[in-house]
PDB file of N, CA and C in Angstrom:
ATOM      1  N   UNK A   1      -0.877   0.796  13.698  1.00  0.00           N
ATOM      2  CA  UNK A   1      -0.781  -0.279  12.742  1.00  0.00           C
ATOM      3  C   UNK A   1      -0.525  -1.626  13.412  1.00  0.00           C
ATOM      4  N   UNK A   2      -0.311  -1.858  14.637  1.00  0.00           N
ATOM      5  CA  UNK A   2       0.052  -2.685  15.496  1.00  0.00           C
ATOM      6  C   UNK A   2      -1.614  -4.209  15.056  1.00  0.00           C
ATOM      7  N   UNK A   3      -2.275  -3.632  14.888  1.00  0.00           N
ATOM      8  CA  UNK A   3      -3.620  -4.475  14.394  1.00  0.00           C
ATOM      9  C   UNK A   3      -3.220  -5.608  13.411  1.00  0.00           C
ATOM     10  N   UNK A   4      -3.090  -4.734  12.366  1.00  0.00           N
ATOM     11  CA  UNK A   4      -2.452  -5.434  11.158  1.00  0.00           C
ATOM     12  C   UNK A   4      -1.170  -6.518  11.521  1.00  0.00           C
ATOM     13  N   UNK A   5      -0.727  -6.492  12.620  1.00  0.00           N
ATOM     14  CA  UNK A   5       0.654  -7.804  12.814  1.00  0.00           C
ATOM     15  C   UNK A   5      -0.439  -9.113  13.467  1.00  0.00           C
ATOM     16  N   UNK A   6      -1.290  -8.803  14.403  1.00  0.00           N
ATOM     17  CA  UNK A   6      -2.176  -9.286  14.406  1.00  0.00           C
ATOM     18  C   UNK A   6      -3.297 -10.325  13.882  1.00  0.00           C
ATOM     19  N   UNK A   7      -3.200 -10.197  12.560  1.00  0.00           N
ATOM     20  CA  UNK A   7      -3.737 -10.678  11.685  1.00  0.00           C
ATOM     21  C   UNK A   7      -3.196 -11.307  10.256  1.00  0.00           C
ATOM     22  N   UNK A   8      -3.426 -12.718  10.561  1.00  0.00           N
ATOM     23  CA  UNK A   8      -2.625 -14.168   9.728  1.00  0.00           C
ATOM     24  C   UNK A   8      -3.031 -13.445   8.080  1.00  0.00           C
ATOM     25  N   UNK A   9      -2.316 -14.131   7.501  1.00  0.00           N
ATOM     26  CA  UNK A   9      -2.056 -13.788   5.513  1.00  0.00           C
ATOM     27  C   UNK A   9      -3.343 -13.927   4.963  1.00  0.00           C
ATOM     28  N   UNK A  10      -3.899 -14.596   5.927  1.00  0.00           N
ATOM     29  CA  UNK A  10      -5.708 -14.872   5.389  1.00  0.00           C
ATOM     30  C   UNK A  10      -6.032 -13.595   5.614  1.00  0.00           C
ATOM     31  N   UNK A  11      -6.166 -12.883   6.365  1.00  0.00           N
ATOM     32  CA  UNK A  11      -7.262 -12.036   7.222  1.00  0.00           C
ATOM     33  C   UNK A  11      -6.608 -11.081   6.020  1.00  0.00           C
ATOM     34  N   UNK A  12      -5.523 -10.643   6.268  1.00  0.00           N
ATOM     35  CA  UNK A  12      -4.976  -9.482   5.345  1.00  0.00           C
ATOM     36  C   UNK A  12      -5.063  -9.897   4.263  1.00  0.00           C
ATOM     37  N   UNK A  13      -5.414 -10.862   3.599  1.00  0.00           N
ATOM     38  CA  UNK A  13      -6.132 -10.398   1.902  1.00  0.00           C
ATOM     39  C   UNK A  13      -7.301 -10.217   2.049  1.00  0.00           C
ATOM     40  N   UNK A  14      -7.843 -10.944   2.896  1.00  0.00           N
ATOM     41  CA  UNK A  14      -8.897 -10.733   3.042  1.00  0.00           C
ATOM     42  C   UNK A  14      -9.576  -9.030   3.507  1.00  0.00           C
ATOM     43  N   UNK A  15      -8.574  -8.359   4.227  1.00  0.00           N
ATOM     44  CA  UNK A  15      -9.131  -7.060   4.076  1.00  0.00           C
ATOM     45  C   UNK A  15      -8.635  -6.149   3.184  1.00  0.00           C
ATOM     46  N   UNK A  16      -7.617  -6.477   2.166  1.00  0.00           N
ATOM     47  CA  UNK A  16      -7.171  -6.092   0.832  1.00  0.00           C
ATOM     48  C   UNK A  16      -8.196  -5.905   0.072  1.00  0.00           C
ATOM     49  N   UNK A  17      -8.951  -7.364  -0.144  1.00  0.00           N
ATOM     50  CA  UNK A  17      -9.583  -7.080  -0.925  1.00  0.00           C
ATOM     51  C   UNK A  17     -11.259  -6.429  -0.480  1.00  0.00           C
ATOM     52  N   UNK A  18     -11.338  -6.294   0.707  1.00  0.00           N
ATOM     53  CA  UNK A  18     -12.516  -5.337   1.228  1.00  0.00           C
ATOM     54  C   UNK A  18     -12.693  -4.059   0.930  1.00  0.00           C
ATOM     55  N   UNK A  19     -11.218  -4.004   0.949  1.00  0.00           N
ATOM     56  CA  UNK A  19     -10.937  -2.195   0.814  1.00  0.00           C
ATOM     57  C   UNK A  19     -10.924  -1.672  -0.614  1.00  0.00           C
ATOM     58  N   UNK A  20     -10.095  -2.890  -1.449  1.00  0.00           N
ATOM     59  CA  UNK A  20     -10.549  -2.916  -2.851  1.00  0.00           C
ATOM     60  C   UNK A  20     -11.652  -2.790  -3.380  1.00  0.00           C
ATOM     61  N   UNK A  21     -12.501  -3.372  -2.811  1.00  0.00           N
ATOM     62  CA  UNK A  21     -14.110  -3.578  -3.263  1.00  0.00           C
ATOM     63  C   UNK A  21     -14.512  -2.096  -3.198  1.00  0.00           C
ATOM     64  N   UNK A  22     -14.360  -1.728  -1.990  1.00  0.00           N
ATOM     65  CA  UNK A  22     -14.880  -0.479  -1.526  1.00  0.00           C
ATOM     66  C   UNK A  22     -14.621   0.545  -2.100  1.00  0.00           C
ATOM     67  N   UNK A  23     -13.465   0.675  -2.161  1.00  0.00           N
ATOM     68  CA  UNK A  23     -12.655   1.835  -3.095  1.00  0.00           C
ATOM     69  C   UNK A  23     -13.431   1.786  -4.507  1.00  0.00           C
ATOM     70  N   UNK A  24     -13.234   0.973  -5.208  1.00  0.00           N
ATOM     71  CA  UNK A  24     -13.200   0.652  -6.861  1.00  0.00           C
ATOM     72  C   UNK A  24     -14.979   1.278  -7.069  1.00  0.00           C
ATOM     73  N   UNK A  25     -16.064   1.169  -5.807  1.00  0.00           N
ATOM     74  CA  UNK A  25     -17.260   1.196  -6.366  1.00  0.00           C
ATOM     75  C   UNK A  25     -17.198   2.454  -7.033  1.00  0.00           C
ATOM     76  N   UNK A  26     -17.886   2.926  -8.103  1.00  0.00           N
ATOM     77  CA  UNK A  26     -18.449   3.796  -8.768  1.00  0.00           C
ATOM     78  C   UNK A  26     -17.322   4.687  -9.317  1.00  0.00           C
ATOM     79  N   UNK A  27     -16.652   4.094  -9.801  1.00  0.00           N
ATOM     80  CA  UNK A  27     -15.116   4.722 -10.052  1.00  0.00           C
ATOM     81  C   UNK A  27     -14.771   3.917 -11.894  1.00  0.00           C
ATOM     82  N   UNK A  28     -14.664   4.969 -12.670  1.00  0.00           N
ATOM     83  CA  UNK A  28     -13.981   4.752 -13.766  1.00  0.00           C
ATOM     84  C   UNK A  28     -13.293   3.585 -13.916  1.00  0.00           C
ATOM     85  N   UNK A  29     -13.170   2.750 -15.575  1.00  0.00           N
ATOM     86  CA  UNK A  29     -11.807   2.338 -15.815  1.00  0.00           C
ATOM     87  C   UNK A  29     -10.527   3.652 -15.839  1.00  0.00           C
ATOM     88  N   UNK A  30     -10.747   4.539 -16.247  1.00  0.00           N
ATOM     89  CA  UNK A  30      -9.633   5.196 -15.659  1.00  0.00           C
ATOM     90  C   UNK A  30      -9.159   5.666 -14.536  1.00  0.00           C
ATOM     91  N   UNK A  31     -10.167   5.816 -13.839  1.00  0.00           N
ATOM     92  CA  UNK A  31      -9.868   6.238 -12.741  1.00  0.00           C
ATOM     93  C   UNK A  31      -9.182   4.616 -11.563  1.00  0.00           C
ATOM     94  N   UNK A  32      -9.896   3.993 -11.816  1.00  0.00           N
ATOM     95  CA  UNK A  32      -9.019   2.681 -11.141  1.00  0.00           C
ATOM     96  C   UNK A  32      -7.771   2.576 -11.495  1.00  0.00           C
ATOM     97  N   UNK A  33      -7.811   2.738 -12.961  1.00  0.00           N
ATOM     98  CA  UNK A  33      -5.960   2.374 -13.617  1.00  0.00           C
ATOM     99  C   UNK A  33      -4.868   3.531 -12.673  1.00  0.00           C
ATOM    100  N   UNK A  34      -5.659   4.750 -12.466  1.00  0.00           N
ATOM    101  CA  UNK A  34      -4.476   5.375 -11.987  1.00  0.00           C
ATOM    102  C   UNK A  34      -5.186   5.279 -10.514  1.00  0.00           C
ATOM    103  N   UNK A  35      -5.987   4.837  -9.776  1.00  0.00           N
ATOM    104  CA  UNK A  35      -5.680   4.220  -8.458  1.00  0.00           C
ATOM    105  C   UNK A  35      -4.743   3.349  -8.511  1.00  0.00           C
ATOM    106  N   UNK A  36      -4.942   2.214  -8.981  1.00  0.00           N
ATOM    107  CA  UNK A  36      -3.887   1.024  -8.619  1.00  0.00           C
ATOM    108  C   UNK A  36      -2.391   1.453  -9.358  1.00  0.00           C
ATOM    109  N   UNK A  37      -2.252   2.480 -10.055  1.00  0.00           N
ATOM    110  CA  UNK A  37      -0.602   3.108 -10.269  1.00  0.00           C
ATOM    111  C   UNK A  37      -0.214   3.744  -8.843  1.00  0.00           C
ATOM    112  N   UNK A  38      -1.398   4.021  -8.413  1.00  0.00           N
ATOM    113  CA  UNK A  38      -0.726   5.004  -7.525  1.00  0.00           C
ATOM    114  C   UNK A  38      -0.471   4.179  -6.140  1.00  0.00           C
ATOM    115  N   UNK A  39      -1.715   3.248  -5.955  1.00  0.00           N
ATOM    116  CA  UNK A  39      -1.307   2.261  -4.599  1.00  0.00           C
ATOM    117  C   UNK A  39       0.074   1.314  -4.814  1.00  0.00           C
ATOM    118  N   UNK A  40       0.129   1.005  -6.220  1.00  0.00           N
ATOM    119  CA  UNK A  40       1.706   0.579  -6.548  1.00  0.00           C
ATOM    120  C   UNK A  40       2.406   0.978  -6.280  1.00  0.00           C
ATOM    121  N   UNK A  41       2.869   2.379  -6.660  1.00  0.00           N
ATOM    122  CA  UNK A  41       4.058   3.179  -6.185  1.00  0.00           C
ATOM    123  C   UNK A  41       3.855   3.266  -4.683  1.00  0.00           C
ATOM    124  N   UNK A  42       3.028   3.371  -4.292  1.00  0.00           N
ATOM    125  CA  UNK A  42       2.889   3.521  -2.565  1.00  0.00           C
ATOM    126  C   UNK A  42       3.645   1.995  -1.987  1.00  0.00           C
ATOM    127  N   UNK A  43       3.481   1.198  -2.416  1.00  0.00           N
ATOM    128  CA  UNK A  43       3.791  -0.546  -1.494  1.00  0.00           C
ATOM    129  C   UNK A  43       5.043  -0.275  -1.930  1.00  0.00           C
ATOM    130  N   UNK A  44       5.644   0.093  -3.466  1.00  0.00           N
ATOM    131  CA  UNK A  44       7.095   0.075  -4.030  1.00  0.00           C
ATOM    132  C   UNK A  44       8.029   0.581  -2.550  1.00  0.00           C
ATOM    133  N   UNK A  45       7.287   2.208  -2.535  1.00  0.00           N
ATOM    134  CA  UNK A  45       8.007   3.022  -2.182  1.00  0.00           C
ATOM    135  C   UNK A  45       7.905   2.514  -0.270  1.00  0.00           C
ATOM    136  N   UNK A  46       6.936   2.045   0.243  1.00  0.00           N
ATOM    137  CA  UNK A  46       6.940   1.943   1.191  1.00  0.00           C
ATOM    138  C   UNK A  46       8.139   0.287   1.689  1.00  0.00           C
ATOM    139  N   UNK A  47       8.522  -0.514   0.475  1.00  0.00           N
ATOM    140  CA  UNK A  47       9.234  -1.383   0.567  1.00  0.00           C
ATOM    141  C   UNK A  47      10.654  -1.460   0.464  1.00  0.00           C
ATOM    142  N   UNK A  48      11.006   0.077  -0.098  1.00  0.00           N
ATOM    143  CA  UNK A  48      12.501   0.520  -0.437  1.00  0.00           C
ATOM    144  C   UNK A  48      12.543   1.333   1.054  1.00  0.00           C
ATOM    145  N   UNK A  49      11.654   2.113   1.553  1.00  0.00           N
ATOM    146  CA  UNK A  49      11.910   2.455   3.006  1.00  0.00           C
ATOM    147  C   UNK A  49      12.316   1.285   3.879  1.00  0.00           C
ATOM    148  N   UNK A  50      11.636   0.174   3.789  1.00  0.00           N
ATOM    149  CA  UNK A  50      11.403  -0.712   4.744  1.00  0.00           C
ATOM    150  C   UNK A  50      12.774  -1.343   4.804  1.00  0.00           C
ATOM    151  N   UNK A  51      13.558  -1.340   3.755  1.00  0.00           N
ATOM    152  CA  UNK A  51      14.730  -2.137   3.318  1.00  0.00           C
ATOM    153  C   UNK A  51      15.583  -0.904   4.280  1.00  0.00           C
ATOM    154  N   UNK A  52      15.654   0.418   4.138  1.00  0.00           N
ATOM    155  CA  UNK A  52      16.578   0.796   4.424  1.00  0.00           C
ATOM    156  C   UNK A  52      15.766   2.464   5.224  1.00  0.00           C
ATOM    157  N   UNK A  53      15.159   2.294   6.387  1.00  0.00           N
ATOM    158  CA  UNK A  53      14.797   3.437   6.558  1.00  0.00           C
ATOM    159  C   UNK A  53      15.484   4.665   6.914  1.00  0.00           C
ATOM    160  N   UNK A  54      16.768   4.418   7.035  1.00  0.00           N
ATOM    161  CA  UNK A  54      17.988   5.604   8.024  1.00  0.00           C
ATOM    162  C   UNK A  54      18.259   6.449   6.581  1.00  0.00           C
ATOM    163  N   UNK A  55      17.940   6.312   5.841  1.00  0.00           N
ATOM    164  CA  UNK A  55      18.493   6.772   4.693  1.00  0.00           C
ATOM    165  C   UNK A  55      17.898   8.006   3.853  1.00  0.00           C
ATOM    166  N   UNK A  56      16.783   8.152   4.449  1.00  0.00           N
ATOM    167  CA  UNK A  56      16.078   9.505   4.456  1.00  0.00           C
ATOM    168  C   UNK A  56      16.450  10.185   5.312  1.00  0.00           C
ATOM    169  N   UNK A  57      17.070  10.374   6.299  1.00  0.00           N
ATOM    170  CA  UNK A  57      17.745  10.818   7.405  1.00  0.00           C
ATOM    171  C   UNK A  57      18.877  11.191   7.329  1.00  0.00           C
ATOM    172  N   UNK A  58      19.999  10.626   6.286  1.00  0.00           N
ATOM    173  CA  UNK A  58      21.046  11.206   5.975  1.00  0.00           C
ATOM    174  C   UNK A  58      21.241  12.492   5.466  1.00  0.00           C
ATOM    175  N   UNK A  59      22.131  13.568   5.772  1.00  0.00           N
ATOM    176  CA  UNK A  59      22.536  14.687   4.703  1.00  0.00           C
ATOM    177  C   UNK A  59      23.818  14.216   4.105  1.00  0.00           C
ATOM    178  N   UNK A  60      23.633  14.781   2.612  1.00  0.00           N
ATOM    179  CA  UNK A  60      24.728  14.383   1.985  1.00  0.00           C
ATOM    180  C   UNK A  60      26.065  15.657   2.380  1.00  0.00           C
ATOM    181  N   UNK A  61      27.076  15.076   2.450  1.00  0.00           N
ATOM    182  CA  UNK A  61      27.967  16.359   2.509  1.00  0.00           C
ATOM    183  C   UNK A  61      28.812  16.671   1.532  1.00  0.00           C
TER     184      UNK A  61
END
């Protein structure tokens, strides 16, 4: 992933929305609605890691 630091706020929407394009062809309104639920929960969940990653790592005692 080292690529992606690489590349200014332009470039990365700019390949956001490439991948968007790409993805979405020939694909349902439903089926998009629960793509983009599901890439949501993915950025959510990948942003509550990011905040605190040691924390999946804990056992509770």
């Amino acid at each position: 992933m080292d690529c992606l630091n690489n590349l200014n706020p332009c470039e990365l929407v700019t390949l956001a929305n490439i991948i968007s394009v790409s993805l979405a062809q020939n694909l349902s309104s439903d089926e998009l609605i629960a793509l983009s639920g599901f890439f949501t929960i993915l950025g959510d969940s990948l942003a509550v890691l990011s905040v605190s990653p040691n924390n999946c790592d804990k056992k509770s005692s």
